[in-house]
Protein backbone atom coordinates (compact mmCIF):
# COMPACT_ATOMS: atom_id res chain seq x y z
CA UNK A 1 20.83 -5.06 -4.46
CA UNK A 2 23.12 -2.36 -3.49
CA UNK A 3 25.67 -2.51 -0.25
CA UNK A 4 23.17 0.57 0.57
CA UNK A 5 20.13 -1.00 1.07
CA UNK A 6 21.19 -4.45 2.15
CA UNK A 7 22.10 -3.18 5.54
CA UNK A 8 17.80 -3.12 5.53
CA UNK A 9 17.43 -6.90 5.21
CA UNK A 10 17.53 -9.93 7.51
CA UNK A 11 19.90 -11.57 5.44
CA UNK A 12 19.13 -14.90 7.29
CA UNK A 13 15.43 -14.71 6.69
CA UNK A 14 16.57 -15.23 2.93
CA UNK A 15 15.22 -16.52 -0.03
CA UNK A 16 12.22 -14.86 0.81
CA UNK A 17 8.77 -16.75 -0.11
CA UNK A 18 7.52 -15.24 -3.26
CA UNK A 19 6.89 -16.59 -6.20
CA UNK A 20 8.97 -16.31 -9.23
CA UNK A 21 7.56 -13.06 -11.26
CA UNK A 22 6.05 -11.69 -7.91
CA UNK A 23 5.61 -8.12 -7.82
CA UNK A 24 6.01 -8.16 -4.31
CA UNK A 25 10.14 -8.11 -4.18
CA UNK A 26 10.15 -5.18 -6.63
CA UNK A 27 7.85 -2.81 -4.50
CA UNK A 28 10.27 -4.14 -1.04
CA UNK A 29 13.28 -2.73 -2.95
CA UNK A 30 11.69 0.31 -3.88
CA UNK A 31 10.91 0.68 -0.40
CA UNK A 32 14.46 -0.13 0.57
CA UNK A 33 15.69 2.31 -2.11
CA UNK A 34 13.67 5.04 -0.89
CA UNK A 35 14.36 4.87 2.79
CA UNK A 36 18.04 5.02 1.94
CA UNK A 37 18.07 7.76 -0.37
CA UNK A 38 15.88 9.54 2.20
CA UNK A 39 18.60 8.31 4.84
CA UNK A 40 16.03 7.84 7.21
CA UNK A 41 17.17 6.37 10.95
CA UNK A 42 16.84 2.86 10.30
CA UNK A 43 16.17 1.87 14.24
CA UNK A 44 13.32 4.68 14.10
CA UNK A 45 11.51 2.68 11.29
CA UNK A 46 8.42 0.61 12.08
CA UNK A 47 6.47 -1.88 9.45
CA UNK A 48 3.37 -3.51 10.07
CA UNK A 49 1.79 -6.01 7.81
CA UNK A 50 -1.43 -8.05 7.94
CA UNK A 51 -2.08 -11.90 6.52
CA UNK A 52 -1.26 -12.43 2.42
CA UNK A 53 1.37 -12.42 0.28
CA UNK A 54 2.62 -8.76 1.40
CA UNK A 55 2.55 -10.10 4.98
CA UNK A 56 5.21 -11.85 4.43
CA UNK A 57 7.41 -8.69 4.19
CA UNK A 58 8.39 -7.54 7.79
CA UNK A 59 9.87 -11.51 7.90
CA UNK A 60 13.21 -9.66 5.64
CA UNK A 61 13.35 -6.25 6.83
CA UNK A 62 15.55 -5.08 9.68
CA UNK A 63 13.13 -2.48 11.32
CA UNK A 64 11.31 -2.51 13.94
CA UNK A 65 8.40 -5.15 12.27
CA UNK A 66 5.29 -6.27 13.30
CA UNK A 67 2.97 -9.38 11.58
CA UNK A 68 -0.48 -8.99 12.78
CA UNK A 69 -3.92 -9.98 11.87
CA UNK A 70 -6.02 -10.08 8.91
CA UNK A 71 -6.56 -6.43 7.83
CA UNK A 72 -5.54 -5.17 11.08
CA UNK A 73 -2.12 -3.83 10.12
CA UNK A 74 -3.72 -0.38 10.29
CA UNK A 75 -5.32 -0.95 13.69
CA UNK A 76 -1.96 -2.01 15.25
CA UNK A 77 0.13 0.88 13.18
CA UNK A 78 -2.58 3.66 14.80
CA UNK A 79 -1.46 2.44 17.84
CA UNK A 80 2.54 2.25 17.19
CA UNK A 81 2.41 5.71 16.06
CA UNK A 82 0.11 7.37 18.52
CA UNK A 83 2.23 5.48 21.27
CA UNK A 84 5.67 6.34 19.70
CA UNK A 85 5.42 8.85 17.45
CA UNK A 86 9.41 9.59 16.68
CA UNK A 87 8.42 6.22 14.69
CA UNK A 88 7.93 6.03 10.72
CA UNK A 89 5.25 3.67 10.67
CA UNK A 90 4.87 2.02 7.42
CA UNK A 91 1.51 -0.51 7.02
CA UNK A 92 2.03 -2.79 4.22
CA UNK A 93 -0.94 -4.79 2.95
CA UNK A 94 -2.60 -6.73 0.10
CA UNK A 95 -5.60 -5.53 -1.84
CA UNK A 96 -7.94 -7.88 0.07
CA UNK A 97 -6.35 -7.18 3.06
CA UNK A 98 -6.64 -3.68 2.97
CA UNK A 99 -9.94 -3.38 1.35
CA UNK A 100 -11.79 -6.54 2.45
CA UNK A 101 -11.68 -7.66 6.06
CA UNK A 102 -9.41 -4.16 6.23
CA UNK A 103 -11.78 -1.89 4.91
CA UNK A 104 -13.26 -0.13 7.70
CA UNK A 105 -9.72 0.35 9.04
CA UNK A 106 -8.72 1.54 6.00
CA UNK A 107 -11.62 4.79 5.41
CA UNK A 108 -11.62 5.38 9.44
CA UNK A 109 -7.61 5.66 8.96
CA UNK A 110 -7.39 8.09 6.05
CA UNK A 111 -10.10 10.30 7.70
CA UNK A 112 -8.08 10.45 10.74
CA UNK A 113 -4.87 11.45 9.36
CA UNK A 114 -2.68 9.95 11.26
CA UNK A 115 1.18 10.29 9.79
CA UNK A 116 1.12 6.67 8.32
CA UNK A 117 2.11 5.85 4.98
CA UNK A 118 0.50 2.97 4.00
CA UNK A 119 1.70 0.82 0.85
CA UNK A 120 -0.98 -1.75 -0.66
CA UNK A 121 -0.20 -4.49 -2.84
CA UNK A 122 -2.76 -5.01 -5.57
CA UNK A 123 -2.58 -7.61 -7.56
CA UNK A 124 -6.28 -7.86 -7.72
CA UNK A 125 -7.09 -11.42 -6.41
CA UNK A 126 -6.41 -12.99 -3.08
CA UNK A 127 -2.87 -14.86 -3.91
CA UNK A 128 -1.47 -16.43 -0.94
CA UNK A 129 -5.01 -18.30 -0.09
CA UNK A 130 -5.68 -20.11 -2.89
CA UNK A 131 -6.64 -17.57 -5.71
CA UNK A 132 -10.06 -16.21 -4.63
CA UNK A 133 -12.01 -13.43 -5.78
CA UNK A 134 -10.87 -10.20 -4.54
CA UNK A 135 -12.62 -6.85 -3.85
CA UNK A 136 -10.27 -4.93 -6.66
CA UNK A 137 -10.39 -8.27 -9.22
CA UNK A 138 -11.84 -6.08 -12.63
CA UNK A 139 -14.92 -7.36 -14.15
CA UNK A 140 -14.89 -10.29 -16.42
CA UNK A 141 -11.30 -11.74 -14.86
CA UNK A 142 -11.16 -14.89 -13.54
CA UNK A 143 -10.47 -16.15 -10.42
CA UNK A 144 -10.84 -19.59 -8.35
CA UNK A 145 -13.93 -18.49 -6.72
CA UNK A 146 -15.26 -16.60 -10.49
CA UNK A 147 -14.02 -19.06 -13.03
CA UNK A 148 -16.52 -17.50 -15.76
CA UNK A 149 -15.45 -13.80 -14.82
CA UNK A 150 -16.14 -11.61 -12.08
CA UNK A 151 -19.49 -9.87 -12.69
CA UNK A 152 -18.75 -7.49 -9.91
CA UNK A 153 -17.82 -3.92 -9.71
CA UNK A 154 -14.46 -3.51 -8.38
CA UNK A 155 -13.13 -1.18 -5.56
CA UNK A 156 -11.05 1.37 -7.24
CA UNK A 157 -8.91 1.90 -3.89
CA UNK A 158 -7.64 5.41 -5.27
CA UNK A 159 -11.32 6.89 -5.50
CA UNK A 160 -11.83 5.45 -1.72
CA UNK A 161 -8.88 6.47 -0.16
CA UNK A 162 -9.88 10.45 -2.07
CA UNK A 163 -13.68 9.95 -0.65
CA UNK A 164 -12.29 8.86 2.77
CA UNK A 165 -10.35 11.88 2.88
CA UNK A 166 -6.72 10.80 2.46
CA UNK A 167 -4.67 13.83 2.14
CA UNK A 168 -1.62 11.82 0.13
CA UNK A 169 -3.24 9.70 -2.61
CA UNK A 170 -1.31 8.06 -5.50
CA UNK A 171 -0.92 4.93 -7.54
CA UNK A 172 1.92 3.26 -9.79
CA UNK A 173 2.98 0.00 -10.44
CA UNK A 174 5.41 -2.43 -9.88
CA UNK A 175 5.93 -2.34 -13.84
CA UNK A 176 7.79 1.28 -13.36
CA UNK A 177 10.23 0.83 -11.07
CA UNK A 178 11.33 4.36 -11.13
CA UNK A 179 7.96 6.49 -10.54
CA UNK A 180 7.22 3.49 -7.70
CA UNK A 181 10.50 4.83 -5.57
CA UNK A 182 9.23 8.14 -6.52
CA UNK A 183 5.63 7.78 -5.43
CA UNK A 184 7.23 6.15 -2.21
CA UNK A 185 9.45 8.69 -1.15
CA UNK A 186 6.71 11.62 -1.60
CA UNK A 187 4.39 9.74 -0.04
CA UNK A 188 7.18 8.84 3.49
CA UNK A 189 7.60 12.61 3.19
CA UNK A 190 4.08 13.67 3.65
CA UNK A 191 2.77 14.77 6.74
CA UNK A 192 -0.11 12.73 7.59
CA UNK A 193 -1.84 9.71 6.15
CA UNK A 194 -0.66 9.10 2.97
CA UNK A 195 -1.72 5.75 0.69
CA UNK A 196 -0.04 4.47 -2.61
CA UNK A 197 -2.33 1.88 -4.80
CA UNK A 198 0.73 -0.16 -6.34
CA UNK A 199 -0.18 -2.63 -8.81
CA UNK A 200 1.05 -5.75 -9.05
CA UNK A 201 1.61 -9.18 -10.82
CA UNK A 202 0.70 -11.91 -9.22
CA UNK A 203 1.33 -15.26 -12.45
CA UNK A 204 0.73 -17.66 -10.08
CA UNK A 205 -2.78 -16.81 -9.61
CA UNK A 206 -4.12 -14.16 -11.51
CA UNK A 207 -1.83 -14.93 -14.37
CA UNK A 208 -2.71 -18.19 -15.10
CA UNK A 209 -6.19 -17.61 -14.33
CA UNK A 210 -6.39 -14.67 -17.10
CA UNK A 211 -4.32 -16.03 -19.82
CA UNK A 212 -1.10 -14.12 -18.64
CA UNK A 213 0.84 -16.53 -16.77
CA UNK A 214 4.44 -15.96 -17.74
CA UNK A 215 5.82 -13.05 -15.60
CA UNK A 216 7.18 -11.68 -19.01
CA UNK A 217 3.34 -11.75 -19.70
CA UNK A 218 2.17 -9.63 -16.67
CA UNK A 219 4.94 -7.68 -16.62
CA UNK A 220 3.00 -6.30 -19.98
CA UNK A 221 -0.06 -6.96 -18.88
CA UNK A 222 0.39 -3.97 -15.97
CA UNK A 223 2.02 -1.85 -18.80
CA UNK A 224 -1.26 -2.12 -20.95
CA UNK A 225 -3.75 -1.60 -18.04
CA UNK A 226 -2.37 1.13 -16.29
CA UNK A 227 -1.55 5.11 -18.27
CA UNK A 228 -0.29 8.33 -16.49
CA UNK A 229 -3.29 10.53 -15.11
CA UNK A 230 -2.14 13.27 -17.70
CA UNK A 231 -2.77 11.00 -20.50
CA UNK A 232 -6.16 9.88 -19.46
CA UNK A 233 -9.34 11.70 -19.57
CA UNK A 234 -9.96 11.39 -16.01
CA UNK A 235 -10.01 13.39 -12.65
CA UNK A 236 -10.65 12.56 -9.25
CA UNK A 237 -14.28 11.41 -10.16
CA UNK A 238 -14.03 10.74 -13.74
CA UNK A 239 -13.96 7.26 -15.04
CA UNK A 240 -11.70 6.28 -16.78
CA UNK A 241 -11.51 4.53 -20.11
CA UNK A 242 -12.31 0.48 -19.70
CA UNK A 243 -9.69 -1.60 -18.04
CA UNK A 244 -7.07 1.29 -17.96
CA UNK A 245 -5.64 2.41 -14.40
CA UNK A 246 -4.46 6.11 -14.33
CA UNK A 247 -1.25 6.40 -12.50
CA UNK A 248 0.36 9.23 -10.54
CA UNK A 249 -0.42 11.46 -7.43
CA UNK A 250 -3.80 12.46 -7.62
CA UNK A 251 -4.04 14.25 -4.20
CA UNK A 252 -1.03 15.92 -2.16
CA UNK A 253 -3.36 18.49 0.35
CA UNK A 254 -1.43 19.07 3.92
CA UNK A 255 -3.30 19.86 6.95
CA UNK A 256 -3.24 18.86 10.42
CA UNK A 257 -2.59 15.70 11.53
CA UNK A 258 -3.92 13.67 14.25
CA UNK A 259 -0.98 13.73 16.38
CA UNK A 260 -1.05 17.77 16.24
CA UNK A 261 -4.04 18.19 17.00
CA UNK A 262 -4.48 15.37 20.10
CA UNK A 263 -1.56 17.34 21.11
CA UNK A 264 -3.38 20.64 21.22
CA UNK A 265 -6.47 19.05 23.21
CA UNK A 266 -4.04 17.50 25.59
CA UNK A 267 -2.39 21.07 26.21
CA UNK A 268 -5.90 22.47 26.84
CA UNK A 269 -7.01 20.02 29.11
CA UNK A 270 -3.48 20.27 30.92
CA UNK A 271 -4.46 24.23 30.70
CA UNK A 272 -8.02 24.23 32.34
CA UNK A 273 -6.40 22.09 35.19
CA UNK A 274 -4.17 24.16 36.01
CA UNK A 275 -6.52 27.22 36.03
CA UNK A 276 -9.40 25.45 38.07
């Protein structure tokens, strides 16, 4: 890793936990990578993650980091941001996390649109647990809990975070390094909630579960599952075709955000106090 982004890391929290072929590490650097090239203030940076294998990623970053509950990163980021909000709050999370025990959080916070930009690793199975059926696992993949095939209908955390009202809305994968520090970056400089599906390997778990366990194997296995929106024949209600993930940004709509408009109800009711 660059000089450049190093200064980001707690160098002492090192080797980090992951598991060789992890996504995770690549979607940390292309954080790292696009907080640097953005050259944002690195002591006005806050990251809050819940309980998985994401979790683990305020442990190696030298913000201002939180590690909180069980799909309560959002929760405790709402309240970082409405208490401090010179503060880039980032909430980093797991597909289960986020979507699961998280879930409520997750709709209440993209309605709100609070500036938050929140990064979810889906690898589609609960990892650091033991391997479990996940909300996002596809249909007909196995898991420790689903060891014929899921025979559920997955959460397809793009089309919830659009129905929930997200105004930034995108997902890539940890495959494509490039278009993930891209996605990142657009989605820091949004105003207002913004959420990035990023789609992960996990060969510990869902690898050797579903026949790809080499990390050479998953690395593919994310190539072959996943296609730019342009070259599927899909919108933002559309299915798409079986078992392939269209990438890119698939809403980028500004408006007011929570903050602005709290403030203008706080300026009234100072207003009509003063009046009275």
């Amino acid at each position: 890793m660059s000089d450049n982004y190093r200064r980001f890391l707690r160098t002492a929290q090192l080797p980090h936990v992951w598991c060789p072929g992890c996504g995770d590490g690549m979607i940390v650097k292309a954080l790292l990578e696009a907080i640097g090239e953005l050259n944002l203030d690195q002591n006005k940076i806050a990251v809050v993650s819940g309980i998985g294998c994401s979790g683990r990623t305020p442990f190696i970053l030298d913000f201002n980091t939180m590690h909180t509950t069980h799909g309560r990163a959002l929760a405790f980021a709402t309240g970082i941001k409405l208490a401090n909000p010179e503060l880039r709050v980032f909430a980093i999370m797991g597909d289960g996390d986020a979507s699961a025990i998280g879930g409520n959080h997750f709709i209440h916070a993209c309605r709100r649109n609070l500036d938050i930009t929140a990064l979810v690793f889906n690898n589609g199975i609960y990892g650091l647990t033991g391997g479990q059926l996940a909300p996002t696992t596809p249909v007909g993949k196995r898991s420790t809990t689903s060891t014929m095939g899921s025979i559920e209908q997955p959460f397809d955390l793009v089309r919830l975070a659009l129905g929930a009202g997200a105004g930034f809305v995108a997902r890539t994968t940890s495959f494509d390094h490039k278009r993930l520090t891209s996605s990142i970056k657009r989605a820091i400089l949004h105003k207002g909630f913004s959420f990035v599906d990023i789609l992960t390997s996990c060969p510990t778990y869902f690898g050797r579960m579903n026949d790809v366990a080499e990390p050479y194997d998953m690395v593919h296995y994310l190539r072959d599952t996943s296609s730019p929106l342009h070259d599927c024949t899909c919108g933002e209600t559309d299915q798409p075709k079986a078992e392939v993930m269209p990438t890119g940004i698939f809403r980028e709509e500004e408006r007011a955000d929570y903050e602005a408009l709290y403030k203008q109800k706080i300026a009234a009711a100072c207003g009509k106090r003063s009046v009275s």
